[in-house]
Protein backbone atom coordinates (compact mmCIF):
# COMPACT_ATOMS: atom_id res chain seq x y z
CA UNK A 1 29.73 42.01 24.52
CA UNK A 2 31.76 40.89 21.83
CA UNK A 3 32.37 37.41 23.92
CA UNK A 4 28.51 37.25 24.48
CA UNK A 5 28.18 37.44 20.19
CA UNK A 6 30.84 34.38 19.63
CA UNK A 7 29.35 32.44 22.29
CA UNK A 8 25.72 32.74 20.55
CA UNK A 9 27.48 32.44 17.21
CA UNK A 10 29.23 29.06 18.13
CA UNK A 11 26.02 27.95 19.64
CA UNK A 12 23.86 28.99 16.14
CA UNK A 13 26.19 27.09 14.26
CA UNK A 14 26.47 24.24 16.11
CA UNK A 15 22.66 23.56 16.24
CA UNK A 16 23.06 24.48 12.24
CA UNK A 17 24.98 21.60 12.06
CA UNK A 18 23.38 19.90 14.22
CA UNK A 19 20.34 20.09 11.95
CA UNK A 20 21.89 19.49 8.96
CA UNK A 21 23.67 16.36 9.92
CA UNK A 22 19.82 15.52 11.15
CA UNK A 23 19.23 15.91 7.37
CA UNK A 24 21.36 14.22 5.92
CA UNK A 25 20.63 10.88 8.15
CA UNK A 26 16.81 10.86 7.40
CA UNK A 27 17.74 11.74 3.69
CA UNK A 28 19.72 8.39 3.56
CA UNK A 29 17.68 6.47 5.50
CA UNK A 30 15.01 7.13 3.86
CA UNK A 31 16.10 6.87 0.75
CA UNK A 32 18.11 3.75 1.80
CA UNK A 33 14.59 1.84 1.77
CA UNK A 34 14.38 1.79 -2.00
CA UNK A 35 15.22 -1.58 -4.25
CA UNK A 36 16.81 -2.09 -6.78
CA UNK A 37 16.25 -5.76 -8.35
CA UNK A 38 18.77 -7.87 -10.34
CA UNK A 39 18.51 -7.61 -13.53
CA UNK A 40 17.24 -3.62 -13.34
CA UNK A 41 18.82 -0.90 -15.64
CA UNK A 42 22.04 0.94 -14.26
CA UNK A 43 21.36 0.10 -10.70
CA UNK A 44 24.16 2.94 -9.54
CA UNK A 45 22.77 5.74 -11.63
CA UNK A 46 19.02 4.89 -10.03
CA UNK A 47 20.32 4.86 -6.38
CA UNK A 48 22.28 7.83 -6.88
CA UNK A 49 19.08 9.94 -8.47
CA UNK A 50 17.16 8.62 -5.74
CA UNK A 51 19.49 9.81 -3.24
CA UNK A 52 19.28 12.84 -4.57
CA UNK A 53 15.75 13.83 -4.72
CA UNK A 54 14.94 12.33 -1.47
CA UNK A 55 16.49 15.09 0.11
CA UNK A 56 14.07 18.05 -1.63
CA UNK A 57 11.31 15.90 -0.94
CA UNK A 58 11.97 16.09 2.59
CA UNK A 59 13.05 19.48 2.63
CA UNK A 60 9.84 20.44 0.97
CA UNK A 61 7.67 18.50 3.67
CA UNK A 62 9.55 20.50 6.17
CA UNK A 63 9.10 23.70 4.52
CA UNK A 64 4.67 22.52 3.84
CA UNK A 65 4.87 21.60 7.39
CA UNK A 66 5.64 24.96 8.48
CA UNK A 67 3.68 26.31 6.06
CA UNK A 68 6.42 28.54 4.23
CA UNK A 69 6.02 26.85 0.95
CA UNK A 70 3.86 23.83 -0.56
CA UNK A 71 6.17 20.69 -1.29
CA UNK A 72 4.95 20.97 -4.54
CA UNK A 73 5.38 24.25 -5.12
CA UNK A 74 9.15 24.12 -4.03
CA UNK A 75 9.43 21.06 -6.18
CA UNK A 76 8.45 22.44 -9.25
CA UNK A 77 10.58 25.35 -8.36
CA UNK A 78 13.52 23.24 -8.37
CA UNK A 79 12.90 21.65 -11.57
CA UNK A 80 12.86 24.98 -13.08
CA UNK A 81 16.24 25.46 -11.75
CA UNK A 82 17.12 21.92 -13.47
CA UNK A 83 15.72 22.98 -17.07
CA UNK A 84 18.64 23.86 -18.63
CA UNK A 85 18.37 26.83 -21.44
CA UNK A 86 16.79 26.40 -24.38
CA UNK A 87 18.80 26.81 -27.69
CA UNK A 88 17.76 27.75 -31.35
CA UNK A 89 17.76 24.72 -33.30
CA UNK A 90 18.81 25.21 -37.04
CA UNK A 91 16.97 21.93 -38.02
CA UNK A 92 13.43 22.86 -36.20
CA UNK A 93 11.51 25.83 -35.71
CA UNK A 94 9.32 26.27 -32.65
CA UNK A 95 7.01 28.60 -31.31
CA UNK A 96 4.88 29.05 -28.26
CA UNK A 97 1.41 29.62 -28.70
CA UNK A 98 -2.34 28.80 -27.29
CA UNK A 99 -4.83 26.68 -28.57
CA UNK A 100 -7.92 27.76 -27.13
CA UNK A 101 -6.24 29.21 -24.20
CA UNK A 102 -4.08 25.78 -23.19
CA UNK A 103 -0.21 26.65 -23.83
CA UNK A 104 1.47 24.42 -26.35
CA UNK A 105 4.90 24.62 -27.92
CA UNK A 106 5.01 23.19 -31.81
CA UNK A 107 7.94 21.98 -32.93
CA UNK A 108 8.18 21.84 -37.28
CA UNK A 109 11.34 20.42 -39.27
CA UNK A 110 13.02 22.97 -41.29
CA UNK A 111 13.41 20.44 -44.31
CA UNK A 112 11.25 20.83 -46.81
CA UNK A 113 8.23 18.02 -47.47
CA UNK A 114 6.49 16.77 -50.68
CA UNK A 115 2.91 16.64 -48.38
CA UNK A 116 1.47 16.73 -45.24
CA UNK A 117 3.38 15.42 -42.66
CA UNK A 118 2.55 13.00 -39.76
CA UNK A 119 1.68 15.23 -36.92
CA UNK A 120 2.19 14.11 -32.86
CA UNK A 121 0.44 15.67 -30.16
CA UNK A 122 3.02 14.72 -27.09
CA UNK A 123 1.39 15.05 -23.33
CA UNK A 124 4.27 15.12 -21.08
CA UNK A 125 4.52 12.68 -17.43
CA UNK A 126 4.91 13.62 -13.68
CA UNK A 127 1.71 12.72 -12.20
CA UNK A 128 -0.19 15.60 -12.87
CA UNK A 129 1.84 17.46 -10.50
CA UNK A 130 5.22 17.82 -12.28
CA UNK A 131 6.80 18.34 -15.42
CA UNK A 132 6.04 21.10 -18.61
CA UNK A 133 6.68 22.06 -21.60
CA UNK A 134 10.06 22.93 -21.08
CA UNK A 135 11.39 19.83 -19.20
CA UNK A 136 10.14 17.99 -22.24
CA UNK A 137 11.40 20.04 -24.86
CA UNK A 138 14.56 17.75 -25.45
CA UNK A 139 12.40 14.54 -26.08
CA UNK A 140 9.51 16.36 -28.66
CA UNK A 141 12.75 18.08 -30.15
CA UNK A 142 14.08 14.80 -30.70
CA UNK A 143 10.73 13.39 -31.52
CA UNK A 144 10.42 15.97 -34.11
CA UNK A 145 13.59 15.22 -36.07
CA UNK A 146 13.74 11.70 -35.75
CA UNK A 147 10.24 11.43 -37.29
CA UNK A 148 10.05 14.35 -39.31
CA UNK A 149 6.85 15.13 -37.71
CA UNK A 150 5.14 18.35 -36.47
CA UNK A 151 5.09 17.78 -33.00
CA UNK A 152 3.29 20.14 -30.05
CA UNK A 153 3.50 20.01 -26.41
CA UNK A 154 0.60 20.59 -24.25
CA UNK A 155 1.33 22.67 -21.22
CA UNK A 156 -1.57 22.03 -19.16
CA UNK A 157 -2.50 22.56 -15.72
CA UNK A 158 -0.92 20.76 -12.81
CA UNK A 159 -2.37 19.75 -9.02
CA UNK A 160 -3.44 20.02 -6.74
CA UNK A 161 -3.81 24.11 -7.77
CA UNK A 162 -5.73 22.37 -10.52
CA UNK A 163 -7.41 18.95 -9.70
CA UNK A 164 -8.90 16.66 -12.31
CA UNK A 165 -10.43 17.20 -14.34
CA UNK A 166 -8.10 20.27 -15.49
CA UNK A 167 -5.07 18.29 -16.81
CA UNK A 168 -7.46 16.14 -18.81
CA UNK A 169 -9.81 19.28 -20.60
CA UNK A 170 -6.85 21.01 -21.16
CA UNK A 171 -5.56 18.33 -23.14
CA UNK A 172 -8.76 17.43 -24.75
CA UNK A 173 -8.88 21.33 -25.85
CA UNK A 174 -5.71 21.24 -27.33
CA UNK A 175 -5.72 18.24 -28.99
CA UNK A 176 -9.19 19.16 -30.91
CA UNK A 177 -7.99 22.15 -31.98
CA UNK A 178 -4.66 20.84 -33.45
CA UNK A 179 -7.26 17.91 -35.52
CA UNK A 180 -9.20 21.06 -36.64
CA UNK A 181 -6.37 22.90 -37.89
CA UNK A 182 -3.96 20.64 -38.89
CA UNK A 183 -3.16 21.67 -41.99
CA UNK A 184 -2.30 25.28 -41.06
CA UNK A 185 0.97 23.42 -39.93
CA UNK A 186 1.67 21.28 -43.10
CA UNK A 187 0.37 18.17 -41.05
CA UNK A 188 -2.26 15.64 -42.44
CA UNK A 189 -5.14 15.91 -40.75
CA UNK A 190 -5.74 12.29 -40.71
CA UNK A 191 -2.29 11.69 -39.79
CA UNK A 192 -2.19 12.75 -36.08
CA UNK A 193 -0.80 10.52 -33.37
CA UNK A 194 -1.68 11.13 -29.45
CA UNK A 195 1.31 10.46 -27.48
CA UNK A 196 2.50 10.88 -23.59
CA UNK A 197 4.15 9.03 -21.26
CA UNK A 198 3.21 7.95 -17.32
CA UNK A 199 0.38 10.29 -16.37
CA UNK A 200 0.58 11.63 -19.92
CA UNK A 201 0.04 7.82 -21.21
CA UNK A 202 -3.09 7.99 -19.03
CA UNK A 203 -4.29 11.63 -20.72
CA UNK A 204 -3.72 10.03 -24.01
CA UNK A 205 -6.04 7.03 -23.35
CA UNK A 206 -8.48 8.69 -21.83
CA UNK A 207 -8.36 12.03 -24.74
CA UNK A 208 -8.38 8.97 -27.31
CA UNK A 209 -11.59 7.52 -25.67
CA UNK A 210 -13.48 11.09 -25.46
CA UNK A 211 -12.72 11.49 -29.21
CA UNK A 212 -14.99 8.52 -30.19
CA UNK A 213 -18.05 9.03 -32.02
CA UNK A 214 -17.08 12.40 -32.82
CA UNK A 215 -17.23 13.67 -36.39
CA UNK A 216 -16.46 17.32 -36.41
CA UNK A 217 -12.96 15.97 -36.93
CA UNK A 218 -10.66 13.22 -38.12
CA UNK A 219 -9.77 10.40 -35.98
CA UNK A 220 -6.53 10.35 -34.56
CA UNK A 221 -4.37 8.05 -36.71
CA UNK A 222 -2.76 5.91 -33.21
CA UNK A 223 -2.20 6.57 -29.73
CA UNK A 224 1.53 6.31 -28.63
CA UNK A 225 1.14 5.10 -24.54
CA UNK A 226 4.58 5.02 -22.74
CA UNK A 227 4.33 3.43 -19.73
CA UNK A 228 0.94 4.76 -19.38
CA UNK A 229 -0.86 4.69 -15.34
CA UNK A 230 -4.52 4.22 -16.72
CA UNK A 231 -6.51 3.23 -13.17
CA UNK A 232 -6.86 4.36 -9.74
CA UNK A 233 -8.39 1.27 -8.56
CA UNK A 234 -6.18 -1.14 -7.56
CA UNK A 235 -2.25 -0.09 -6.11
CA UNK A 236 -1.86 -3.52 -5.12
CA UNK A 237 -1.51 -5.10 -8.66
CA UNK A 238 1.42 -7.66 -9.19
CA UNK A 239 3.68 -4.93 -10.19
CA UNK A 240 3.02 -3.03 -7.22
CA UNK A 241 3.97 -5.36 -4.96
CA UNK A 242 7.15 -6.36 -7.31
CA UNK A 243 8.34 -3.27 -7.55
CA UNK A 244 6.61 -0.47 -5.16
CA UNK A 245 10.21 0.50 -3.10
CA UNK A 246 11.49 0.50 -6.61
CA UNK A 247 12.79 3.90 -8.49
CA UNK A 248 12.13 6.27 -10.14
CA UNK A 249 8.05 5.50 -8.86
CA UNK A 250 7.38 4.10 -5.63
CA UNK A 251 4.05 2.96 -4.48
CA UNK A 252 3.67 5.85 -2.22
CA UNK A 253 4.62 8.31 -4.71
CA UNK A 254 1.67 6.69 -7.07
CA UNK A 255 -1.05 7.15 -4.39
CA UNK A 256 0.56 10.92 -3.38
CA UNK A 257 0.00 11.94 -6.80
CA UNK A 258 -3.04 10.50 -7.05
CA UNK A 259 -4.56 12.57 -3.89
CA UNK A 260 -3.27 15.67 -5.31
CA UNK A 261 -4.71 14.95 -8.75
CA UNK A 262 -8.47 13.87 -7.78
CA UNK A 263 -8.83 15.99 -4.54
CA UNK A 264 -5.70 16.89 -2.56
CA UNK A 265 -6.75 15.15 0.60
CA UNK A 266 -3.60 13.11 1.69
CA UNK A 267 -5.87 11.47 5.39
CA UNK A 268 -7.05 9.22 2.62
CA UNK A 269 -4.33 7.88 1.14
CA UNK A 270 -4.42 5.10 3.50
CA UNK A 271 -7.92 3.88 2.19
CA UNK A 272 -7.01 3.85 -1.46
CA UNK A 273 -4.05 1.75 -0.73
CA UNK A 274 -6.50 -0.80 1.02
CA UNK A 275 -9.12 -0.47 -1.89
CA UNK A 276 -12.23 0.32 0.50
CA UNK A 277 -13.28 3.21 -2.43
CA UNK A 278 -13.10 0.24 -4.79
CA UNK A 279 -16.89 -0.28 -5.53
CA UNK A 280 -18.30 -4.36 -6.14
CA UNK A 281 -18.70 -3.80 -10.48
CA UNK A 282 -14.99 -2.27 -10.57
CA UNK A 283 -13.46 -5.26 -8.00
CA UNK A 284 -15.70 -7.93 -10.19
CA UNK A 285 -13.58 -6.81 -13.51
CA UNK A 286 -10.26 -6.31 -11.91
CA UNK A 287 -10.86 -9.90 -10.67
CA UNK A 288 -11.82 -11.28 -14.03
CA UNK A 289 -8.77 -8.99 -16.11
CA UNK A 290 -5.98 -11.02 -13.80
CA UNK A 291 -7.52 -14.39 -13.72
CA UNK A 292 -6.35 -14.84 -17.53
CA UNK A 293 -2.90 -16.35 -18.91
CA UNK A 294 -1.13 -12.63 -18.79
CA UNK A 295 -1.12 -12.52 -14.92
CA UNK A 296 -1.09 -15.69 -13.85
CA UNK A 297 2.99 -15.96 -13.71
CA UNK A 298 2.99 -12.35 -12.15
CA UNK A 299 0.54 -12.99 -8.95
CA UNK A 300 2.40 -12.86 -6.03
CA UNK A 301 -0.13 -12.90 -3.69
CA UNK A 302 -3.83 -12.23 -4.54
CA UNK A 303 -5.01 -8.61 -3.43
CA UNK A 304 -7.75 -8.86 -0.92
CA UNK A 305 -8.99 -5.25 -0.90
CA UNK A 306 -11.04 -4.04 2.31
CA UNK A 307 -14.60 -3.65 2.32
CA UNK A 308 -16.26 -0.81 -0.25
CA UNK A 309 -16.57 2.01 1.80
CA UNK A 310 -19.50 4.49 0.31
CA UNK A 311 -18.09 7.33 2.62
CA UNK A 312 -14.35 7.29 0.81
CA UNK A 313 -16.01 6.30 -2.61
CA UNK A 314 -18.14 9.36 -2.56
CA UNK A 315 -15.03 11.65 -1.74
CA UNK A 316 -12.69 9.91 -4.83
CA UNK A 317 -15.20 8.96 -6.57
CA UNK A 318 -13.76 10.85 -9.47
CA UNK A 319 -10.64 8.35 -9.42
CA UNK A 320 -13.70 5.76 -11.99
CA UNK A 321 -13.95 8.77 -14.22
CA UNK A 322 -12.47 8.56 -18.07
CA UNK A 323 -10.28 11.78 -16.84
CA UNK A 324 -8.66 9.13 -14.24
CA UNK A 325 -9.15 5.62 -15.01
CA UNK A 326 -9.54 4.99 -19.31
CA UNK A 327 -9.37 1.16 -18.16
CA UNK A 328 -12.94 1.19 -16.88
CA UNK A 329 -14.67 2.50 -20.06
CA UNK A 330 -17.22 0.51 -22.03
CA UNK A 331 -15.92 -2.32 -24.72
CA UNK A 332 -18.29 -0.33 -26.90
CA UNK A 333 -16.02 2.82 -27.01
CA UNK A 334 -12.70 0.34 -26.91
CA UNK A 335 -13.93 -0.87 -30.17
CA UNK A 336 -13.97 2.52 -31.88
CA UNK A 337 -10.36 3.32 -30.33
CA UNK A 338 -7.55 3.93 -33.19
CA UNK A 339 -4.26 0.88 -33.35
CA UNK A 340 -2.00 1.46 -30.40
CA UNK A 341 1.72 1.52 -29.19
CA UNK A 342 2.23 0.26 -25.64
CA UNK A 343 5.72 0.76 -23.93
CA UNK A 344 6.21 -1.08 -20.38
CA UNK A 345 8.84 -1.74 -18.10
CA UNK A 346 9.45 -4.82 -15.93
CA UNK A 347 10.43 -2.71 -12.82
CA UNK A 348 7.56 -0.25 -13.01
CA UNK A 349 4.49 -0.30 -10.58
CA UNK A 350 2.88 1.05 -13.42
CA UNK A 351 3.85 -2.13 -15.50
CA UNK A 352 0.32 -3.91 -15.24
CA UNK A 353 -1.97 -1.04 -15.82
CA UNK A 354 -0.45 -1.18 -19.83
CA UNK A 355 -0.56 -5.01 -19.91
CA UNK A 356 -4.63 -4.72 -18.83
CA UNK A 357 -4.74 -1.63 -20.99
CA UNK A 358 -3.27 -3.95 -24.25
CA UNK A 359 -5.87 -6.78 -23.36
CA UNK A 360 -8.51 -4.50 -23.56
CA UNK A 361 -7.57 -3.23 -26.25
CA UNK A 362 -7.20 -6.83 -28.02
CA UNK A 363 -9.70 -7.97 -26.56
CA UNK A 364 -12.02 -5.51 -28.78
CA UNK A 365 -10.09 -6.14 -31.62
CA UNK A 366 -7.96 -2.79 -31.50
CA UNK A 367 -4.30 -3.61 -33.13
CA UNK A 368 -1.87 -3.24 -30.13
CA UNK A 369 2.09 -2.54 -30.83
CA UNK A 370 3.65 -3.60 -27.64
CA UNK A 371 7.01 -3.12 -26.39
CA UNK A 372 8.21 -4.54 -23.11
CA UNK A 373 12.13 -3.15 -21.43
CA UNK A 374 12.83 -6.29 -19.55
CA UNK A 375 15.29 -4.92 -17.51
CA UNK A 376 13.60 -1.06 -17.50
CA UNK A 377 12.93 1.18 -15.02
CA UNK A 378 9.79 4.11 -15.40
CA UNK A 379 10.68 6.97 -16.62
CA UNK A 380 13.80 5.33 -18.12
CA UNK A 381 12.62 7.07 -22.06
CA UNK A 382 13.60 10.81 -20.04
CA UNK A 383 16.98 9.52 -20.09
CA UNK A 384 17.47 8.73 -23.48
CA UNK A 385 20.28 11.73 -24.25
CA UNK A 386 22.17 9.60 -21.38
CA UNK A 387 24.94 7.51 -23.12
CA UNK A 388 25.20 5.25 -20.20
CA UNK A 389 21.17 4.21 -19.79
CA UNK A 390 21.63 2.29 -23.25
CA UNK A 391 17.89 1.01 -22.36
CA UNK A 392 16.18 4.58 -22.80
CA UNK A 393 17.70 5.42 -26.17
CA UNK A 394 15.88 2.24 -27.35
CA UNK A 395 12.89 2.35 -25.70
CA UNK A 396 12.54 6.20 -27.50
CA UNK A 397 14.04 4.78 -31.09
CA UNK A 398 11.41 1.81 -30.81
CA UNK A 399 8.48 4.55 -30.19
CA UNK A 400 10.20 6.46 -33.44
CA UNK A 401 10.31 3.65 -35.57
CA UNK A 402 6.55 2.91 -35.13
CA UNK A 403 6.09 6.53 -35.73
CA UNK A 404 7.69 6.24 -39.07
CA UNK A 405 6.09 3.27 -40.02
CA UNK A 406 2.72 4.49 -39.65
């Protein structure tokens, strides 16, 4: 009996090995796919991070697959585990609360002030699917000393539990309620700055657009975009094709969390790489935006998209809406938009959609504050308490410095 128990033992463990090793060689295979250009940002540190995360990504597809656990769900689990405890800061005091039922963290400077200070309302990245309040909480924290400004974090809802247009209301909510009480934090009412970065760039153009006209409360005094994603048209835009096997974005990643943002349904992914949900007014201004001087260096070859399908249009159609794609709005409300801060990267997919953003902006006479990383990476600004990714500690002390100078 006992001989029978070693025997299935040794066998267990073998095929335990057997699937681990199995692992390990589709975790560097597939993560052996991604490029890194000359002239990119600590080219070690990227492969290793990549490296790294491939792995839960495919161990979450196994586990969806089987039906045990979403991908996402075991991905945001894991960046729970990667949030690292969150200390009492002498030189800020922060508290959670709700603004109309959206969580937000504010962040206020101990120091005393003569008058209202500048206030920031910070919408945090990861494609509508990832990040929070607390994976942020080093960069508002920094935010908040560095520019002695009230800051608050919006924790709003991710996908695909909650598809657009949650993320977006959530942060519209939020953000009028700070404008309308202000002052109950020591912050100037007319002194409050939008701010994200990556998806959150994209919730700050688009909460920045749906303020217009209003005037139950003070305009926002700029809108801070880093690296901002603000269309789901086009994933075949120069920078796409530069840099879509490029960390920490890929092409593929773009489009995933695009799916899980407007409906969930990954069979279509597929078409919205092609374009065929692209309808004829949207393809005629994406044609005329990179016929100008901008783009005409970048082009690498021109994107033919496939013919408009109505069928895939009618089940994304919500990808055109200001919740998804700010780009697309009226030069009417563009005019009314507050000055802006643009931050790109040259090795970002995501690179282009701020470059059209900024001509739009210009374009309608909207002062535009633009700072390029030539050799950056997205999401390099997350690493800026890295002494080694020299690159992100600028990027975040250039976004501070226009703070200050406001």
């Amino acid at each position: 009996m006992l001989g029978e128990l070693a025997v299935l033992f040794g066998i267990f463990s073998i095929f335990l090995i057997l699937c681990l090793l199995i692992f390990l060689g589709v975790t560097w295979y597939e993560s052996s796919k991604a490029e890194l250009p000359p002239g990119i940002a600590n080219p070690k540190l990227l492969k290793t991070i990549h490296t790294v995360s491939t792995g839960p990504i495919i161990l979450g597809k196994i586990l969806d697959k089987f039906g045990l656990l979403s991908s996402t769900e075991f991905f945001i689990y894991l960046q729970k585990l990667a949030v690292p405890k969150l200390k009492d800061d002498p030189e800020i005091y922060n508290k959670d609360l709700k603004f109309n039922g959206v969580p937000v963290r504010v962040y206020q400077p101990r120091s005393p002030t003569a008058g209202g200070r500048k206030g920031i309302m910070f919408i945090h990245g990861g494609g509508y699917v990832y990040g929070s309040i607390d994976s942020y909480d080093n960069l508002c924290r920094y935010l908040t000393k560095n520019t002695g400004s009230v800051v608050v974090s919006v924790g709003y809802r991710l996908a695909p539990k909650h598809k657009c247009p949650a993320a977006f209301d959530d942060c519209l909510t939020a953000t009028v309620n700070f404008l309308k009480t202000a002052q109950d934090y020591g912050v100037d009412p007319s002194s409050v700055i939008i701010c994200g970065d990556s998806a959150g760039g994209n919730l700050t153009a688009g909460v920045c657009q749906a303020l217009v006209g209003r005037s139950d409360i003070p305009k926002p005094l700029a809108q801070v975009m880093i690296y901002p994603g603000v269309q789901k048209a086009d994933f075949n835009v120069p920078s796409y094709q530069q840099n879509k096997m490029v960390p920490l974005l890929l092409q593929d990643s773009a489009i995933y969390y695009t799916m899980m943002y407007i409906c969930g349904n990954l069979s279509l992914s597929q078409e919205i790489l092609k374009g065929s949900h692209v309808p004829p007014e949207i393809r005629q201004k994406l044609n005329t935006w990179f016929c100008c001087e901008e783009f005409k260096d970048k082009l690498y070859n021109p994107d033919i998209m496939a013919p408009f399908n109505k069928d895939v249009y009618e089940k994304v159609k919500k990808a055109f809406d200001l919740s998804c794609s700010p780009l697309f709005s009226d030069d009417a409300v563009f005019r009314q938009l507050p000055k802006a801060y643009i931050l790109t990267c040259e090795f970002d997919v995501l690179r282009d959609d701020g470059l059209l953003y900024k001509k739009r902006l210009e374009d309608n006479g909207v002062p535009v504050t633009w700072f390029h990383v030539k050799d950056g990476f997205h999401g390099i600004v997350s690493f800026f308490g890295h002494p080694e990714v020299v690159q992100g500690k600028v990027a975040i002390d250039n976004v501070v410095s226009y703070i200050k100078n406001l």
